[in-house]
PDB file of N, CA and C in Angstrom:
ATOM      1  N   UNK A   1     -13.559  11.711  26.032  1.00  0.00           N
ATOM      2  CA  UNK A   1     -12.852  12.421  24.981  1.00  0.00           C
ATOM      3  C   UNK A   1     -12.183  11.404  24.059  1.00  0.00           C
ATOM      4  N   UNK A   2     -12.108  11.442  22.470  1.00  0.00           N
ATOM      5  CA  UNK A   2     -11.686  10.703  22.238  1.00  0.00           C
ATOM      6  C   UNK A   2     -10.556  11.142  21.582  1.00  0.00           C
ATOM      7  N   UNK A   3      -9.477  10.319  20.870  1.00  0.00           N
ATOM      8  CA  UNK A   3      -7.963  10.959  20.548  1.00  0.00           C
ATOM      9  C   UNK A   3      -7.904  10.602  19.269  1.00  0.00           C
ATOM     10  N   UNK A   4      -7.771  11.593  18.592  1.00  0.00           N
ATOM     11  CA  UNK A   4      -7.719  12.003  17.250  1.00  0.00           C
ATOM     12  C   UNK A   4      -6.997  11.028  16.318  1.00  0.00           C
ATOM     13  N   UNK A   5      -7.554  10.709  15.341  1.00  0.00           N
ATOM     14  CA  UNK A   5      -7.001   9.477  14.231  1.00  0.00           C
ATOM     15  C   UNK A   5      -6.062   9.952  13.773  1.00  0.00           C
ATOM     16  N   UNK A   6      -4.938   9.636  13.375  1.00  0.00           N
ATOM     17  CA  UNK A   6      -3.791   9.647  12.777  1.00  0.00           C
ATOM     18  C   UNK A   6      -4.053   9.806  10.843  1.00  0.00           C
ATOM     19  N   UNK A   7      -3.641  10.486  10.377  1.00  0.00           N
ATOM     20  CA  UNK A   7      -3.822  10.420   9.075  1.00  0.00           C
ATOM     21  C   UNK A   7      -3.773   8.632   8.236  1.00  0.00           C
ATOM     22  N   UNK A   8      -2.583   8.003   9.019  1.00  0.00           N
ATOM     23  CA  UNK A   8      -1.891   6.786   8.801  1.00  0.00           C
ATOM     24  C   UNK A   8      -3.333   6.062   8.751  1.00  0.00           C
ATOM     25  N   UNK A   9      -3.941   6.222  10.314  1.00  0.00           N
ATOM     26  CA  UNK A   9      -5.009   4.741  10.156  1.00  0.00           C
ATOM     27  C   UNK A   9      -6.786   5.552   9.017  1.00  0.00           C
ATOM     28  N   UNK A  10      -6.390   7.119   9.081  1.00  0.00           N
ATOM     29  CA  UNK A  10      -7.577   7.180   8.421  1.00  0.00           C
ATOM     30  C   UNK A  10      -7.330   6.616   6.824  1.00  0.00           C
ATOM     31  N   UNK A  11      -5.896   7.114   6.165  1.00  0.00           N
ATOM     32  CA  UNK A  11      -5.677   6.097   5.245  1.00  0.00           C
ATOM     33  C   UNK A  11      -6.274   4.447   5.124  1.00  0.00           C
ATOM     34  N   UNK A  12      -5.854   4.174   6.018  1.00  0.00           N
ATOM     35  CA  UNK A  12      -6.204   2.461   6.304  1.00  0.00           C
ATOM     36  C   UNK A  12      -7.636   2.583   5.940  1.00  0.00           C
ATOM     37  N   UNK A  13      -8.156   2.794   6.849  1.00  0.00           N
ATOM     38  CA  UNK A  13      -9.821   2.908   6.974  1.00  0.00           C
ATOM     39  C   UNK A  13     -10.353   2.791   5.417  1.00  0.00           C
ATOM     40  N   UNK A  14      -9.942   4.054   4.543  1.00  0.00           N
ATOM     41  CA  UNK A  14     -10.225   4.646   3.444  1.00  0.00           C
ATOM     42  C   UNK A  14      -9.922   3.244   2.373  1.00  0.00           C
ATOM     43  N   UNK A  15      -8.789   2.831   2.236  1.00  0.00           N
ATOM     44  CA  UNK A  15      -8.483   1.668   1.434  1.00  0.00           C
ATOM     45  C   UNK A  15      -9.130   0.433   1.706  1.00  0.00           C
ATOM     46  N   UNK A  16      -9.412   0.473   3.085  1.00  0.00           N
ATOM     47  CA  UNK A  16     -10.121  -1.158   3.753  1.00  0.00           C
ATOM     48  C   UNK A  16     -11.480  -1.093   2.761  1.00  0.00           C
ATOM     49  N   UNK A  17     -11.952   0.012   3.060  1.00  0.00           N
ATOM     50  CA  UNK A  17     -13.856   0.074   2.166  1.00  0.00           C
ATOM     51  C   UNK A  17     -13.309   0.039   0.827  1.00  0.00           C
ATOM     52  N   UNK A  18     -12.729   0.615  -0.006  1.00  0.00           N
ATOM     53  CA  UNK A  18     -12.310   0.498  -1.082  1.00  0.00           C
ATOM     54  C   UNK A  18     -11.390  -0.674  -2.092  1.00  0.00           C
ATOM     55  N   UNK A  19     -10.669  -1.456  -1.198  1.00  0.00           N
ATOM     56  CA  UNK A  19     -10.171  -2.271  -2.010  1.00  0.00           C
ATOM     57  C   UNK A  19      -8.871  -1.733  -2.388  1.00  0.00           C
ATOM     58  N   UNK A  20      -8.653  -0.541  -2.877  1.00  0.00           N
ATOM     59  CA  UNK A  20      -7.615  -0.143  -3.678  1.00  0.00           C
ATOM     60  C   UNK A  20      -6.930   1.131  -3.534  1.00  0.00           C
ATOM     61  N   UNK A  21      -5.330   0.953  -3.976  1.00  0.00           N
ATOM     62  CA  UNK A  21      -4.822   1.318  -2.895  1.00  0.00           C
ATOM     63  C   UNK A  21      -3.397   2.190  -3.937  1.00  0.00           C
ATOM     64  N   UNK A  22      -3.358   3.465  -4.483  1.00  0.00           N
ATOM     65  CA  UNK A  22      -2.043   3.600  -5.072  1.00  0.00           C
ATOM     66  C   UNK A  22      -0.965   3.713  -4.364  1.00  0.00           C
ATOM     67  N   UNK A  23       0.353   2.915  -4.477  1.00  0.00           N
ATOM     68  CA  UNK A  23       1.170   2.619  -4.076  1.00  0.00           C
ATOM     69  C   UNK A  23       2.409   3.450  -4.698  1.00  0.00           C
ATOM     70  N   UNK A  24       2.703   4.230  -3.675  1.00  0.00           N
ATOM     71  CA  UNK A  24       4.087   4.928  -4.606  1.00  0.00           C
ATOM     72  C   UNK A  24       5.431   4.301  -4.063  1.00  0.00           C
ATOM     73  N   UNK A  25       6.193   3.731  -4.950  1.00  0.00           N
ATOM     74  CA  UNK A  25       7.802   3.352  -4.590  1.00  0.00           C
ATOM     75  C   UNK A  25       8.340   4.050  -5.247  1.00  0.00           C
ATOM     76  N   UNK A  26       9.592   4.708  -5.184  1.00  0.00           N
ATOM     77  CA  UNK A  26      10.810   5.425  -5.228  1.00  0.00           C
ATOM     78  C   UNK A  26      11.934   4.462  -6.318  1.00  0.00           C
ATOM     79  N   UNK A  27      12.373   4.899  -7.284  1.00  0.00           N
ATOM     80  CA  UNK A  27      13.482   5.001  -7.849  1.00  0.00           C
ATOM     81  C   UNK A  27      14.538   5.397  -7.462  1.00  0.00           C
ATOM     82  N   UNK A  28      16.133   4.517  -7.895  1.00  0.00           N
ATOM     83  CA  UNK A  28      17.312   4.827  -7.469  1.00  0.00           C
ATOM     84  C   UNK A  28      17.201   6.773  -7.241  1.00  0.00           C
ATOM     85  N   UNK A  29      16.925   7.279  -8.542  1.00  0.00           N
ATOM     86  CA  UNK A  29      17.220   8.287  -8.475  1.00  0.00           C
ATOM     87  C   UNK A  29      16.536   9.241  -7.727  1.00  0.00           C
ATOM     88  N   UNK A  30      15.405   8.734  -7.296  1.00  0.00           N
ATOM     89  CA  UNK A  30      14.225   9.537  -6.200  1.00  0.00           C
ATOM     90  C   UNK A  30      12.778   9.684  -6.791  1.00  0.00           C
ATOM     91  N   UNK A  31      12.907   9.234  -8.410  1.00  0.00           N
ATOM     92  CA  UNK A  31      11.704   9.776  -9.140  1.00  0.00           C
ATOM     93  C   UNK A  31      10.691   8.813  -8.473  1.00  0.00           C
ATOM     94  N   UNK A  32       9.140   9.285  -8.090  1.00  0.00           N
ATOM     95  CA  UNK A  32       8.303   8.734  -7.737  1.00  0.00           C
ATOM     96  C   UNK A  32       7.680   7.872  -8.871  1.00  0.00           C
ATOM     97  N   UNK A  33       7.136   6.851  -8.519  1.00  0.00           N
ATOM     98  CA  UNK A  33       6.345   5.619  -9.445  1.00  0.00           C
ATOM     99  C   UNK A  33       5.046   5.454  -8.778  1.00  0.00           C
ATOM    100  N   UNK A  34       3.893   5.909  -9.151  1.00  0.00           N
ATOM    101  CA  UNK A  34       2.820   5.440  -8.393  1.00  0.00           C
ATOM    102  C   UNK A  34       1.933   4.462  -9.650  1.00  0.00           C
ATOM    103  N   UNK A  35       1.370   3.634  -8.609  1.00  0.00           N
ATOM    104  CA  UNK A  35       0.973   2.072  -9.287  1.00  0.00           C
ATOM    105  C   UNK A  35      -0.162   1.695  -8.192  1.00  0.00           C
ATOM    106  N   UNK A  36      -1.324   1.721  -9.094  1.00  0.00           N
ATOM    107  CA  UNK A  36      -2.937   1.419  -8.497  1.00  0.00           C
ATOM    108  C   UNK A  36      -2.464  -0.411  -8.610  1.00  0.00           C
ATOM    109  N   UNK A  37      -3.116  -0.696  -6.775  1.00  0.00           N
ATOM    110  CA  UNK A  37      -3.042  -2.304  -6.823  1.00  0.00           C
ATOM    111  C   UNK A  37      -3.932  -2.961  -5.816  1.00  0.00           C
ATOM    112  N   UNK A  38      -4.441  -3.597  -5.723  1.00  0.00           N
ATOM    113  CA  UNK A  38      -5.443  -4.069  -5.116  1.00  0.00           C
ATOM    114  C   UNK A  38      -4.549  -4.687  -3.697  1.00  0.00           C
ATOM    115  N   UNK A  39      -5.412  -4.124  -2.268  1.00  0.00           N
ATOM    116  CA  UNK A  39      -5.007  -3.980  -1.245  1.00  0.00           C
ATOM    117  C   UNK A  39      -6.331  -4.648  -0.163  1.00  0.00           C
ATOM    118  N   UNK A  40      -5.537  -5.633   1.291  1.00  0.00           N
ATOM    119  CA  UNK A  40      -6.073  -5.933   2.108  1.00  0.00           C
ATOM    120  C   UNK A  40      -5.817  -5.407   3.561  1.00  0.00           C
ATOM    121  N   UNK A  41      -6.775  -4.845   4.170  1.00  0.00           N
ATOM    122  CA  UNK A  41      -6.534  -4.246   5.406  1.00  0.00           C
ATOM    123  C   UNK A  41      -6.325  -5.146   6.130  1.00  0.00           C
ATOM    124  N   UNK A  42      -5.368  -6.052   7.473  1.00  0.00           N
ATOM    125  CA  UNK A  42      -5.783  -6.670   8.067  1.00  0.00           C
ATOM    126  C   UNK A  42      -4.995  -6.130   9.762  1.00  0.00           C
ATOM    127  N   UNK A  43      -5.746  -6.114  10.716  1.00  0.00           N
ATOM    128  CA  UNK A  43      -4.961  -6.044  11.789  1.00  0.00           C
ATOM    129  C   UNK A  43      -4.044  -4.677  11.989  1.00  0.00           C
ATOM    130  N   UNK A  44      -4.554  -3.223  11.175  1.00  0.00           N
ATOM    131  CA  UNK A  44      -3.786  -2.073  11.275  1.00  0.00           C
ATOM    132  C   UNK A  44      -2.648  -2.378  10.181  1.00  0.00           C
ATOM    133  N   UNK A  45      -2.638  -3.532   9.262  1.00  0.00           N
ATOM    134  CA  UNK A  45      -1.766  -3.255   8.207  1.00  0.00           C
ATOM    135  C   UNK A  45      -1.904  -3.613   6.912  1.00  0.00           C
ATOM    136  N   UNK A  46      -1.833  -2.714   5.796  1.00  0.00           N
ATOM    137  CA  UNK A  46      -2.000  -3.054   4.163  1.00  0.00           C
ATOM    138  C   UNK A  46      -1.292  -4.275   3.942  1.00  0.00           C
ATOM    139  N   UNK A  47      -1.919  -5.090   3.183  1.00  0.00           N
ATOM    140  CA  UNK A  47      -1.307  -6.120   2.263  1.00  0.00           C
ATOM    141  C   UNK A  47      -1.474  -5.845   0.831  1.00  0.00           C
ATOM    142  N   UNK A  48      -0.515  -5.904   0.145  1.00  0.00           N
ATOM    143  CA  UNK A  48      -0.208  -5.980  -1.194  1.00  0.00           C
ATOM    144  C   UNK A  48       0.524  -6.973  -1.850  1.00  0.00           C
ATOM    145  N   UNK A  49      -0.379  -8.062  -2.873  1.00  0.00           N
ATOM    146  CA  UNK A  49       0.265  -8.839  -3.098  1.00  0.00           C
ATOM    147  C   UNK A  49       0.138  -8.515  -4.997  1.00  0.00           C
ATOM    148  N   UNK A  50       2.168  -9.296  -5.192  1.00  0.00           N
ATOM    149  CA  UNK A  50       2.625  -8.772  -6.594  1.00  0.00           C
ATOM    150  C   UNK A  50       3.674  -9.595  -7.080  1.00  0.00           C
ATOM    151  N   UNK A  51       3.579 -10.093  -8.229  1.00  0.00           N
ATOM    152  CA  UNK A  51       4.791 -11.414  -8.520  1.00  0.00           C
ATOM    153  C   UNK A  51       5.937 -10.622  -8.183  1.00  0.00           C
ATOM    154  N   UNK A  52       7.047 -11.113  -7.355  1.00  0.00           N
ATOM    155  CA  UNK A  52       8.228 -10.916  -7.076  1.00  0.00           C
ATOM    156  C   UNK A  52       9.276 -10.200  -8.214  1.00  0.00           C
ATOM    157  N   UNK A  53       9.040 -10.531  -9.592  1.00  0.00           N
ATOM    158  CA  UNK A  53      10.103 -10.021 -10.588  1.00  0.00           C
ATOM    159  C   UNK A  53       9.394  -8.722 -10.836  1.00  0.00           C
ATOM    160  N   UNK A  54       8.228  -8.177 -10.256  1.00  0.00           N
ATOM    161  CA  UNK A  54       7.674  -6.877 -11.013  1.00  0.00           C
ATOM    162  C   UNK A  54       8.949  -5.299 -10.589  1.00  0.00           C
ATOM    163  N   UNK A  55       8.610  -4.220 -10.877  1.00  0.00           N
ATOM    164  CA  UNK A  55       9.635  -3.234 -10.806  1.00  0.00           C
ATOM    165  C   UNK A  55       9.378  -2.736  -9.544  1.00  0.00           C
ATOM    166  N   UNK A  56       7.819  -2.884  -8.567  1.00  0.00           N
ATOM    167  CA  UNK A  56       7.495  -1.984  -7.286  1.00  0.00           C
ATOM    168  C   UNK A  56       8.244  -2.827  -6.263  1.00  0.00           C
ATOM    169  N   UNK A  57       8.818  -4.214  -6.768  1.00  0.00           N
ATOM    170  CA  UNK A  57       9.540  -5.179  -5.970  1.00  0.00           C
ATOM    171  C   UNK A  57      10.759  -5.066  -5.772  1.00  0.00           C
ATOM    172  N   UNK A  58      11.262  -5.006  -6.748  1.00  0.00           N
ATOM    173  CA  UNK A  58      12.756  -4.559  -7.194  1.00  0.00           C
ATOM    174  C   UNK A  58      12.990  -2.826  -6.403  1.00  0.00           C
ATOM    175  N   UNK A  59      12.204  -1.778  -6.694  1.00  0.00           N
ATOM    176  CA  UNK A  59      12.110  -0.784  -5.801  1.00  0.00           C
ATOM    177  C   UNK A  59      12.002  -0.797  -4.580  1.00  0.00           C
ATOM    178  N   UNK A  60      10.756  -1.564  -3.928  1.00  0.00           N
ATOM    179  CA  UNK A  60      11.144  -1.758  -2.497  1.00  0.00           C
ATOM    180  C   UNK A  60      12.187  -2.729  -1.816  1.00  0.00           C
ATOM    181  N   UNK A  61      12.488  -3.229  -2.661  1.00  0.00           N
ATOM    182  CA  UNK A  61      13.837  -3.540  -2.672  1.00  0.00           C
ATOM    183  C   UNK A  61      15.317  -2.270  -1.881  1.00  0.00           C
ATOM    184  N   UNK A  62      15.028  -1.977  -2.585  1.00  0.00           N
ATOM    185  CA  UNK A  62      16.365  -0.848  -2.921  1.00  0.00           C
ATOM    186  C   UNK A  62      15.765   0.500  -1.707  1.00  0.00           C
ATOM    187  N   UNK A  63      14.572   0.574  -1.651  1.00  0.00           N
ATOM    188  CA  UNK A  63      14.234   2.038  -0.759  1.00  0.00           C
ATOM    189  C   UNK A  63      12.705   0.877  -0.195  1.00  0.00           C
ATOM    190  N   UNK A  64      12.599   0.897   1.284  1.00  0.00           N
ATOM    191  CA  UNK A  64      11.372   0.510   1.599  1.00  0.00           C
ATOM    192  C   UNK A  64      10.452   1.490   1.940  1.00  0.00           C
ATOM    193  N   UNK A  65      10.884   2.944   1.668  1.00  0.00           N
ATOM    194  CA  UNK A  65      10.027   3.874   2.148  1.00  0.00           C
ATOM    195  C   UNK A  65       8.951   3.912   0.785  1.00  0.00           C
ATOM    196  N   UNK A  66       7.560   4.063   1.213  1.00  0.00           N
ATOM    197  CA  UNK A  66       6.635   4.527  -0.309  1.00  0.00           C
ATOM    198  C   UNK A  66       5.396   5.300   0.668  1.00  0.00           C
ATOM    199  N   UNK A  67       4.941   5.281  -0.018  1.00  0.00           N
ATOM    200  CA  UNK A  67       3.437   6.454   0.236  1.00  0.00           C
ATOM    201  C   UNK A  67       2.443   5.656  -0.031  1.00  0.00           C
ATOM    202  N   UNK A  68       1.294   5.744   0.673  1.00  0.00           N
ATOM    203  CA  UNK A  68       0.063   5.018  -0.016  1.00  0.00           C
ATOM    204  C   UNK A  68      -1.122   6.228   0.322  1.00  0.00           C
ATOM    205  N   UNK A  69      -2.386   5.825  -0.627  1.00  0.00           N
ATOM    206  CA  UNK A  69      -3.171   6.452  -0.776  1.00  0.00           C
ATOM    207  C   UNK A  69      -4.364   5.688  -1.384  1.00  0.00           C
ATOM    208  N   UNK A  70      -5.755   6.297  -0.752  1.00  0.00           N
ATOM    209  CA  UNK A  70      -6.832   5.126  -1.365  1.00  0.00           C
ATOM    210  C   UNK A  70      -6.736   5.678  -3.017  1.00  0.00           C
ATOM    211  N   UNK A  71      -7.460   4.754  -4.098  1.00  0.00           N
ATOM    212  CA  UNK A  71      -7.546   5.621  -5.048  1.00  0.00           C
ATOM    213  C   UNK A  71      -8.525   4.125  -5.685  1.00  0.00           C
ATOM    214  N   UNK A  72      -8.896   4.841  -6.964  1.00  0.00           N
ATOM    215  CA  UNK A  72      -9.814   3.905  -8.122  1.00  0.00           C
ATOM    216  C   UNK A  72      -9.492   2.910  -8.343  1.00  0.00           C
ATOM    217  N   UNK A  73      -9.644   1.656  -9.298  1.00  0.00           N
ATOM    218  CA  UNK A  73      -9.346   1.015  -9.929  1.00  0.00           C
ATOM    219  C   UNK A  73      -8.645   1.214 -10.925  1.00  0.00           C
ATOM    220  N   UNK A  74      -8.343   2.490 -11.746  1.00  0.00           N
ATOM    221  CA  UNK A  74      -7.649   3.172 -12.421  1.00  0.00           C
ATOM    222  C   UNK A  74      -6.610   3.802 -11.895  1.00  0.00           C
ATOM    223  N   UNK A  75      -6.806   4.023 -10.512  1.00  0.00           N
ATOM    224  CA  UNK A  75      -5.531   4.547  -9.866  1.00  0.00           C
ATOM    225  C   UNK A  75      -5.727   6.152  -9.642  1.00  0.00           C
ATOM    226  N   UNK A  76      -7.027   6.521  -9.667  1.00  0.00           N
ATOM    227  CA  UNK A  76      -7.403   8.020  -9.254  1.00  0.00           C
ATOM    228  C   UNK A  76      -7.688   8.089  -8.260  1.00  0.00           C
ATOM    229  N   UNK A  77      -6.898   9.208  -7.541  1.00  0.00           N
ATOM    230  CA  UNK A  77      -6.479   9.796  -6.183  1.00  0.00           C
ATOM    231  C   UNK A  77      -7.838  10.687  -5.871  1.00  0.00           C
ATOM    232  N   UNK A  78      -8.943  10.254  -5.508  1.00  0.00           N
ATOM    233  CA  UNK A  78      -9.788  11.717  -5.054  1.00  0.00           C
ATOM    234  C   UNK A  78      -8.983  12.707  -4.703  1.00  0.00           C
ATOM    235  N   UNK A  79      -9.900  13.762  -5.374  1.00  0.00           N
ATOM    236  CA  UNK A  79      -9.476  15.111  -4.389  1.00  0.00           C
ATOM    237  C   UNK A  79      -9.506  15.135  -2.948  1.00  0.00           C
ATOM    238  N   UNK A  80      -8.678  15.626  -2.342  1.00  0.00           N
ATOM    239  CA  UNK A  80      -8.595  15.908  -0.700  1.00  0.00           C
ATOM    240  C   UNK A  80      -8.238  14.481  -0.081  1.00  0.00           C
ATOM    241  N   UNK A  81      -8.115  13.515  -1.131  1.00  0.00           N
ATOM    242  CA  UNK A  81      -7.265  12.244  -0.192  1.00  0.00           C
ATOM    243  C   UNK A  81      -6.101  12.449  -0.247  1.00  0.00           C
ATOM    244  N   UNK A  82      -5.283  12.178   1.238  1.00  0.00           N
ATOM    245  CA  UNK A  82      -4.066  12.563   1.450  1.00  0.00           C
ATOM    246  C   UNK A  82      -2.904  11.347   1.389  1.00  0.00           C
ATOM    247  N   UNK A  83      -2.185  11.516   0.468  1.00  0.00           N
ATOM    248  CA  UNK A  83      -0.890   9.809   0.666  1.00  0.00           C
ATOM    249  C   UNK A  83      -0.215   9.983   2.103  1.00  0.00           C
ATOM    250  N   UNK A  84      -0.021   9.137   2.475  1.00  0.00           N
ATOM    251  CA  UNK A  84       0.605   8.899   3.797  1.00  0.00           C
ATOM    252  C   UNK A  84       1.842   7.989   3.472  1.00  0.00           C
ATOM    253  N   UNK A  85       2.909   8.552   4.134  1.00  0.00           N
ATOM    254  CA  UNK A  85       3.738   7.267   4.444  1.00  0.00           C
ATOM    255  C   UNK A  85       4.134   6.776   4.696  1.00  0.00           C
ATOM    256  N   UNK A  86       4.520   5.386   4.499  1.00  0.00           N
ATOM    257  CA  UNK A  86       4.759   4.031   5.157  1.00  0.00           C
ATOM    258  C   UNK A  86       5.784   3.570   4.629  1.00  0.00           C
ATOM    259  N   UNK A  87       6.249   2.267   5.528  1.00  0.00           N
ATOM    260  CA  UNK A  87       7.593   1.236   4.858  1.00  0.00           C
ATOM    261  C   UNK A  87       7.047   0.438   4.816  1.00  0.00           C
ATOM    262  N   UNK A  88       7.539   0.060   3.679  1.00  0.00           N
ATOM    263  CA  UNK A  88       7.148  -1.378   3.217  1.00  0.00           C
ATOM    264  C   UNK A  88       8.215  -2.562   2.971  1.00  0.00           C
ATOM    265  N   UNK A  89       7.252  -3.888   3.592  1.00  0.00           N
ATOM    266  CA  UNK A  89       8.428  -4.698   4.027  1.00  0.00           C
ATOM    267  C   UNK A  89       7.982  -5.941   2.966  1.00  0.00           C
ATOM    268  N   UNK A  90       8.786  -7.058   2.626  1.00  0.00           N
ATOM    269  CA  UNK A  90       8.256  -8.061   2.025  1.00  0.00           C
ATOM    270  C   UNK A  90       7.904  -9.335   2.360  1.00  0.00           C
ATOM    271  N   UNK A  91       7.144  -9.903   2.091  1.00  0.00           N
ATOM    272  CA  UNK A  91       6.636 -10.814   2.787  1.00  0.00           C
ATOM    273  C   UNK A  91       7.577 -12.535   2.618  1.00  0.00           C
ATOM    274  N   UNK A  92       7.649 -13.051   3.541  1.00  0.00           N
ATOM    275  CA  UNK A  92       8.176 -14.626   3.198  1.00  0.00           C
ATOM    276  C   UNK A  92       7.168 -15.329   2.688  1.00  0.00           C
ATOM    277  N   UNK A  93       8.065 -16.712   2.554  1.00  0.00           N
ATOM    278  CA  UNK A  93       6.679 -17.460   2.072  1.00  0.00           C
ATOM    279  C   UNK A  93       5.548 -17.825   2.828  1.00  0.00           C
ATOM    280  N   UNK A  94       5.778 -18.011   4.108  1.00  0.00           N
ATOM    281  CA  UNK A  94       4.427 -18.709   4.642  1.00  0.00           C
ATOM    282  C   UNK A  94       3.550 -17.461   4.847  1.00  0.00           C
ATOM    283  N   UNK A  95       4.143 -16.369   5.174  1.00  0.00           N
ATOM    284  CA  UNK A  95       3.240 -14.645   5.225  1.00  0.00           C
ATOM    285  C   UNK A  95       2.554 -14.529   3.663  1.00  0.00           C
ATOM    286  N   UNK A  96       3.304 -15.303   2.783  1.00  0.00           N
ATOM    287  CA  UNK A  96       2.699 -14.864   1.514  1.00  0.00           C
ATOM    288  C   UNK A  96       1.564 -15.928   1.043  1.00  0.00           C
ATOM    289  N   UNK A  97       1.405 -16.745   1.641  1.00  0.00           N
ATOM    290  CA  UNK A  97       0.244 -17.870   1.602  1.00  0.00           C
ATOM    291  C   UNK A  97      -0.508 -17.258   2.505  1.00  0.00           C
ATOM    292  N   UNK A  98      -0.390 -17.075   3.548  1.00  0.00           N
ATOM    293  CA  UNK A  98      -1.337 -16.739   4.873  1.00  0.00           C
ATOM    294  C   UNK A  98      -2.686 -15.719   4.200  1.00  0.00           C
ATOM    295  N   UNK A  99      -1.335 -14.451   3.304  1.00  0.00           N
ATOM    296  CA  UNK A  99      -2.116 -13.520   2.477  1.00  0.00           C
ATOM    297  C   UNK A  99      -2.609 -13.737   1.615  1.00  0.00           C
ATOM    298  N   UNK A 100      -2.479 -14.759   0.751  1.00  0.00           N
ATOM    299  CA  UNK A 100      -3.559 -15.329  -0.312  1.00  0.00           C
ATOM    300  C   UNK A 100      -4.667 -16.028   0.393  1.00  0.00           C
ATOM    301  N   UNK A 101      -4.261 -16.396   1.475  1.00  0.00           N
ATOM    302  CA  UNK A 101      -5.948 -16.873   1.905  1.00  0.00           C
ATOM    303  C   UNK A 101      -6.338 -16.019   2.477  1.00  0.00           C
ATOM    304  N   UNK A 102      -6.289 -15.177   3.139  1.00  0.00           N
ATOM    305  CA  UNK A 102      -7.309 -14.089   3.155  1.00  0.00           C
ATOM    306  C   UNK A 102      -7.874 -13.090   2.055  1.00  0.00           C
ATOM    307  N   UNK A 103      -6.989 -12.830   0.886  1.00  0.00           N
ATOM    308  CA  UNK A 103      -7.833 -12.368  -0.059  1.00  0.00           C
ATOM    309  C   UNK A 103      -8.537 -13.303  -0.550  1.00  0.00           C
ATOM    310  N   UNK A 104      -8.556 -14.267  -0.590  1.00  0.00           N
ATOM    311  CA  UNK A 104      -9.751 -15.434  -1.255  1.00  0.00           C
ATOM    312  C   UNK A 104     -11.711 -15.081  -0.865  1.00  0.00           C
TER     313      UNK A 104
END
């Protein structure tokens, strides 16, 4: 018998073949921000890498909770794909080299 996938890793799955990944972070005030960004599956966890001064930084900053979801290069959500969500944490420096060499 086998035990049923979690929405969480079928997400994963979905973004790993795809590449890409809309990322929703949260505003002080709660308003959602979703932002198509190119994503690496590794080991059961998304990597997203993004210059430090951008605004999804500064947001997860302030709230680490966001949602992810596979989507286009444009940032289109198929129908019937479901966002899931996750916390998101930031990476140091040597985690943030480690992750540039694997997207290479």
């Amino acid at each position: 018998m086998t035990t049923p996938r979690s929405d969480f890793d079928q997400a994963l799955d979905r973004i790993g073949r795809g590449g890409h990944v809309s990322l929703t972070t949260f505003r002080r005030n709660g308003q959602a921000v979703p932002t198509p960004v190119g994503g690496l599956v590794e080991d059961d966890t998304l990597y997203v890498l993004t210059p430090p001064e951008t605004g999804k930084v500064k947001r997860i900053r302030n709230n680490s909770q966001v949602t992810i979801a596979a989507c286009d290069m444009k940032g289109t959500v198929p129908a019937g794909v479901p966002a899931v969500r996750a916390t998101a944490r930031l990476l140091d420096p040597a985690e943030t080299a480690r992750v540039q060499e694997l997207m290479r």
